[in-house]
Protein backbone atom coordinates (compact mmCIF):
# COMPACT_ATOMS: atom_id res chain seq x y z
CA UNK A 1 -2.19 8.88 23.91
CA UNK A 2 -1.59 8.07 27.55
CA UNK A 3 -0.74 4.80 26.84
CA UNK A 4 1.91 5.73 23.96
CA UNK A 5 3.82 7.69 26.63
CA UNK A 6 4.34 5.10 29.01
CA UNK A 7 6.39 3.05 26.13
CA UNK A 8 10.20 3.17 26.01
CA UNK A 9 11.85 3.82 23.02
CA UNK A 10 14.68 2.50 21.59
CA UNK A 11 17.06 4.03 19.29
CA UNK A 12 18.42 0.87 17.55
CA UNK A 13 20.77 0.99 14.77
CA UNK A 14 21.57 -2.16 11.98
CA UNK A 15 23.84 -2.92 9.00
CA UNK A 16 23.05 -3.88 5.61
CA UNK A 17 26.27 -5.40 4.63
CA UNK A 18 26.88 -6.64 1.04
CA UNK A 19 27.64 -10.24 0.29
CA UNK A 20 31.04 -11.03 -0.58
CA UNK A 21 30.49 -11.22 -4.54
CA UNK A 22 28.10 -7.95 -3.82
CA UNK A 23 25.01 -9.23 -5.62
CA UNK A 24 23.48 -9.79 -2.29
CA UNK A 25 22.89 -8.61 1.58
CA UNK A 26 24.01 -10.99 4.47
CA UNK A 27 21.15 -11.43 6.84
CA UNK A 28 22.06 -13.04 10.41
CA UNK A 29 19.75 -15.50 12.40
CA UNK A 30 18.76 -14.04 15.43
CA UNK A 31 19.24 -16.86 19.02
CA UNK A 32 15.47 -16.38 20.07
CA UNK A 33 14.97 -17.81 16.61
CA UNK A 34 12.95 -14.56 16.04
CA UNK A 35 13.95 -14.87 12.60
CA UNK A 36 16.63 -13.10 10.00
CA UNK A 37 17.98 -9.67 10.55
CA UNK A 38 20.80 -6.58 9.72
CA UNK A 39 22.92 -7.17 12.52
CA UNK A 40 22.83 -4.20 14.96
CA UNK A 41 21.74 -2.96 18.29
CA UNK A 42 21.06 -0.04 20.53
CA UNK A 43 22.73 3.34 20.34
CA UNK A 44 24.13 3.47 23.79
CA UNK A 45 24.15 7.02 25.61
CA UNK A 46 26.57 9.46 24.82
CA UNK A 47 26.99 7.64 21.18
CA UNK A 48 26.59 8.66 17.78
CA UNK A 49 24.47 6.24 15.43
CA UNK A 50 27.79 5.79 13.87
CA UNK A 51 30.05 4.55 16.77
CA UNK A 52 27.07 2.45 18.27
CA UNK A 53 26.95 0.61 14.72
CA UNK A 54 30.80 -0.26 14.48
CA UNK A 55 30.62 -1.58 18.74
CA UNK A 56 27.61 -3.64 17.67
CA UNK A 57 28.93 -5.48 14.43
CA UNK A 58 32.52 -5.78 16.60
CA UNK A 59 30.76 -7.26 19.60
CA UNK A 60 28.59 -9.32 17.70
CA UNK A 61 30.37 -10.67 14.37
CA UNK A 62 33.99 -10.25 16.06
CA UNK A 63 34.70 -7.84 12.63
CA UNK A 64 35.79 -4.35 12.25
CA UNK A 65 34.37 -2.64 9.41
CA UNK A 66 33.20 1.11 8.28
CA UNK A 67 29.57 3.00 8.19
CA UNK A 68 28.52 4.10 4.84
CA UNK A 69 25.37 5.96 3.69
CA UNK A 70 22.02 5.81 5.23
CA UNK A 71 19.75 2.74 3.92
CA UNK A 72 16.90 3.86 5.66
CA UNK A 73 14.75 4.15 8.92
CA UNK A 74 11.59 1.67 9.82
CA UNK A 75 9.48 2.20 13.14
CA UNK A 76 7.74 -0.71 15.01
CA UNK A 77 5.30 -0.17 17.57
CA UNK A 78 5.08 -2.87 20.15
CA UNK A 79 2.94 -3.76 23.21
CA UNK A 80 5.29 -2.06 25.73
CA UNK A 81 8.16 -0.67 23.31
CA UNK A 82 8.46 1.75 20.55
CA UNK A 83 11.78 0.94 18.34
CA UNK A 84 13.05 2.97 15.68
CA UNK A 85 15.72 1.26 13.45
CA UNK A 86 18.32 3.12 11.74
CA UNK A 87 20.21 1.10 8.87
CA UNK A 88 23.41 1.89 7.22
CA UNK A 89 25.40 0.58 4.86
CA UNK A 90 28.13 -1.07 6.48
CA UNK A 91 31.33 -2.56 4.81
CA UNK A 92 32.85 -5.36 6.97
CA UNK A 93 37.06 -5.23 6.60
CA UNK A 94 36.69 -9.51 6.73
CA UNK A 95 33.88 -11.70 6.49
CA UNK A 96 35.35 -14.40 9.01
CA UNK A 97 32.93 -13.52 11.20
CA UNK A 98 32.57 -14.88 14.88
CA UNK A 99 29.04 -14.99 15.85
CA UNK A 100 28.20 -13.66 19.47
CA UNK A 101 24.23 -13.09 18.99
CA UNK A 102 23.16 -14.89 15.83
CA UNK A 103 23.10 -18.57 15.36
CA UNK A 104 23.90 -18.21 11.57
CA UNK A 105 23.94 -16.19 8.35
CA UNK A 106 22.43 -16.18 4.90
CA UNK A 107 23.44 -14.05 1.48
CA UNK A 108 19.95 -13.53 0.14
CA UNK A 109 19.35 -11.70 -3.09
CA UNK A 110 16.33 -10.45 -5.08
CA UNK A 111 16.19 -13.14 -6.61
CA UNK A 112 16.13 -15.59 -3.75
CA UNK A 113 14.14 -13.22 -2.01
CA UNK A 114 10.50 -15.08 -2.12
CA UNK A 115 12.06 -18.37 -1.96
CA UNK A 116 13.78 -17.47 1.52
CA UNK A 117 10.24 -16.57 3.27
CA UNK A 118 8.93 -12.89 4.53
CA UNK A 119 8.12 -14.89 7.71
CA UNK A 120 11.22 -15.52 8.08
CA UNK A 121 12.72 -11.97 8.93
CA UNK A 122 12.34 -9.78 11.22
CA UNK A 123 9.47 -7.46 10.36
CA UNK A 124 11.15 -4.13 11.45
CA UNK A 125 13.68 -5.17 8.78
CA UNK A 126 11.75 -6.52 5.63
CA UNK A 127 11.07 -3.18 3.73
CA UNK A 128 14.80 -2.01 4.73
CA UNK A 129 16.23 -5.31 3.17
CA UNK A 130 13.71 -5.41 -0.51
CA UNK A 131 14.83 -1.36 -0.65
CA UNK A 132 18.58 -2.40 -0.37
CA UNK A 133 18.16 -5.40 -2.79
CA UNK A 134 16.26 -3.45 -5.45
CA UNK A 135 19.46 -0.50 -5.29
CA UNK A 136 21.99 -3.54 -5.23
CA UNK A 137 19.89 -5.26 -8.88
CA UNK A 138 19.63 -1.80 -9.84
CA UNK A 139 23.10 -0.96 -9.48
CA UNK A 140 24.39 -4.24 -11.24
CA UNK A 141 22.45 -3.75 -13.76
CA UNK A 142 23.69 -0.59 -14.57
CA UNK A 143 27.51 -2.00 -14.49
CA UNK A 144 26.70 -4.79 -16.61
């Protein structure tokens, strides 16, 4: 227990943002080549999970866009830090995105899902992103 306590946590908050045809999620490469992730960042103090979202995608995708519903929450436990991710859905106004933090981005679906690698996103993320991929199948399905 004493050595919980001395971690800092992190209120971090991401985006699941639907591809442009909608049958998919955009996932953004992160610089430290730590893998794929929502795009997103710390809530700030003083902010709202909502108006740290909307500074983050700005700041790093150069787009203005809108919160939606709550995806879902995932907590990681690490060696000196305790983060717990919030993640919205998040519709971006443009996808001509300018990319501050990421190196690139990929539309993955479910059905490109085990051909684009667990390993390759950020583990805080992965049960966010096959949760939001099952609704978005489910979803299509239904309108089809």
């Amino acid at each position: 227990m004493a050595e919980q306590s001395k971690k800092r946590q992190i209120q971090v908050v991401g985006a699941a943002i639907l591809s442009p045809k909608g049958d998919g999620l955009l996932l953004f490469e992160r610089m430290d080549s730590g893998g794929f992730e929502f795009p997103g960042g710390k809530i700030e103090a003083g902010e709202t999970p909502s108006t740290a979202l909307v500074r983050e995608i700005q700041e790093e995708l150069g787009v203005q866009g809108r919160v939606g519903d709550l995806l879902g929450t995932s907590h990681g436990d690490f060696p000196k830090v305790q983060i717990d991710l919030t993640v919205y859905w998040f519709e971006v106004f443009s996808y001509q995105f300018h990319l501050q933090d990421h190196l690139s981005y990929k539309e993955v679906n479910i059905c490109h899902l085990g051909c684009f690698g667990e390993e390759k996103i950020v583990e805080l993320d992965r049960g966010l992103l096959e949760k939001a991929l099952l609704m978005i199948q489910s979803k299509n399905r239904a309108l089809s």
